[in-house]
Structures are given as C-alpha cells and as structure tokens.
Protein backbone atom coordinates (compact mmCIF):
# COMPACT_ATOMS: atom_id res chain seq x y z
CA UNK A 1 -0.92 1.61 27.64
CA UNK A 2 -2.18 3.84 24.56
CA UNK A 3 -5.36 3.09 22.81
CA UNK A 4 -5.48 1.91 19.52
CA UNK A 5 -8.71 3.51 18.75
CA UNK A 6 -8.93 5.32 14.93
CA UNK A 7 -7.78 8.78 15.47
CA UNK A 8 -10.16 11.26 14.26
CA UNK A 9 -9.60 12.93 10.49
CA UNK A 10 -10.30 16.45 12.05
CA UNK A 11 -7.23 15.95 14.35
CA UNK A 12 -5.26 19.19 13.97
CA UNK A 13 -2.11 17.02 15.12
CA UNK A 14 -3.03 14.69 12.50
CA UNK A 15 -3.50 17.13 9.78
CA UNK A 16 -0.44 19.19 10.07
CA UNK A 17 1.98 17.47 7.86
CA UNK A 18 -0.78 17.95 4.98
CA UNK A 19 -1.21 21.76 6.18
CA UNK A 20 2.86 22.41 6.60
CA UNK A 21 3.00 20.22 2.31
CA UNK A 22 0.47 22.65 1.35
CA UNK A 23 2.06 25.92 2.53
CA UNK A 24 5.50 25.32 1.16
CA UNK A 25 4.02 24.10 -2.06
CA UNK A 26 5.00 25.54 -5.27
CA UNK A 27 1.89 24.31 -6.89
CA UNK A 28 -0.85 24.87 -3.99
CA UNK A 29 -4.00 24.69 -7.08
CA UNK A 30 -2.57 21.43 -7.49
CA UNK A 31 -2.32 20.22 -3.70
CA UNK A 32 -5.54 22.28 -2.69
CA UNK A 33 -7.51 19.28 -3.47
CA UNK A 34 -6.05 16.44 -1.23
CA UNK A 35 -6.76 18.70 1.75
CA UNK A 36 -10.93 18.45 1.05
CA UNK A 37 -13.15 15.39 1.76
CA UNK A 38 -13.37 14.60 -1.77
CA UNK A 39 -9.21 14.56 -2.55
CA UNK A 40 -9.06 12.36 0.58
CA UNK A 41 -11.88 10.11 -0.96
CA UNK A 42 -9.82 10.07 -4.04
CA UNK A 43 -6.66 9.20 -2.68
CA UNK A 44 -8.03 6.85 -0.35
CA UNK A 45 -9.73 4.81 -3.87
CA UNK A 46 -6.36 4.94 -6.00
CA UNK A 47 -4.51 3.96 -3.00
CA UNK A 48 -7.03 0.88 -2.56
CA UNK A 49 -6.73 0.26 -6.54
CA UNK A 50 -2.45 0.45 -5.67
CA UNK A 51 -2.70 -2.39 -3.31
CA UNK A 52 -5.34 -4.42 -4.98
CA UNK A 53 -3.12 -4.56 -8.37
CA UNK A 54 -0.16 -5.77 -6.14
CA UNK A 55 -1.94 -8.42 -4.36
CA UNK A 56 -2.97 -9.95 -7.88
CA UNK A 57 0.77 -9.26 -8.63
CA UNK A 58 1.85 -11.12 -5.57
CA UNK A 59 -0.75 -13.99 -5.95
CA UNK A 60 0.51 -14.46 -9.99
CA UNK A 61 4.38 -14.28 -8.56
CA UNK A 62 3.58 -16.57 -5.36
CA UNK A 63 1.80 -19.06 -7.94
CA UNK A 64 4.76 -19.06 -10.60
CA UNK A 65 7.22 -19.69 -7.80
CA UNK A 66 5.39 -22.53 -6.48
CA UNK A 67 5.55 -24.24 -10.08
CA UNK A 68 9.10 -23.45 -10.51
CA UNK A 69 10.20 -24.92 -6.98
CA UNK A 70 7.57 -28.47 -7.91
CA UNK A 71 9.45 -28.58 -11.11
CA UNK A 72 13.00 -28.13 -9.54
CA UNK A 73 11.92 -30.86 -7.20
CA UNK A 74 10.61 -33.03 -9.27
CA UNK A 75 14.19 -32.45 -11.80
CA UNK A 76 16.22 -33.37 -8.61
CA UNK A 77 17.10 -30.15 -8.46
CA UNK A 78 15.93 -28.71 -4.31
CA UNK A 79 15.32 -31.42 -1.63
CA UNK A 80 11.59 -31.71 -1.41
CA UNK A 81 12.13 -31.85 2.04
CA UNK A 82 13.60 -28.59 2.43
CA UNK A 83 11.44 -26.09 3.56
CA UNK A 84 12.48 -22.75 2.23
C-alpha cells in the first residue's frame, strides 16, 4: 500500500517535467520564472483565483437551475417526484 503523504517540492522526480518544459522552450526568459519559489507562489494564487471564480460560477448556475426545474414543476412541466 503507497502512502499518500505530500511529496516533497524538491523531488527531482517531481520536478522533471518542469526541467524537460524549460529546456525545450523557445522562450526560456519567459518560463525561467515558474521554476523559482516565487513563480510557483504565483501560479499556485492565480490557480486558486481559477477555481474560486468557477465555484461562484457553479453556485450562480446550480442556483438558476434549481429555479428553472421549481418553475417547470410547478407549470406541470417535470414530475416533482422525479429525482434527476
């Protein structure tokens, strides 16, 4: 049974797909920085902002379906008890 303990970031095994990106870059001034503690930092916050935005995106969509399906119900329209 493997662990499922965090991995550490200085894992060369871990790091090569970054290393291998950055040597067949064409623009290496321009990948230089997600290789340092600070791009990773940087990343790591836009990536957090990414899903953030798409949870409020999915909480918005989730609430607009649930009127839609109450106001098919109450039209006639789905069998409230259907679920799904």
């Amino acid at each position: 049974m493997t662990s499922c303990a965090p991995s550490s970031s200085a894992d060369p095994v871990e790091n090569r797909p970054k290393i291998e990106h950055f040597r067949i870059s064409q623009n290496k001034l321009g990948d230089r920085d997600l290789l340092t503690p600070h791009g990773l930092d940087t990343k790591a916050r836009i990536t957090a902002r990414f899903i953030q935005r798409k949870r409020l995106e999915y909480d918005a969509l989730q609430a607009q379906l649930e009127q839609i399906t109450a106001e098919a119900q109450a039209a006639g329209l789905i069998d409230p008890s259907a679920n799904r």
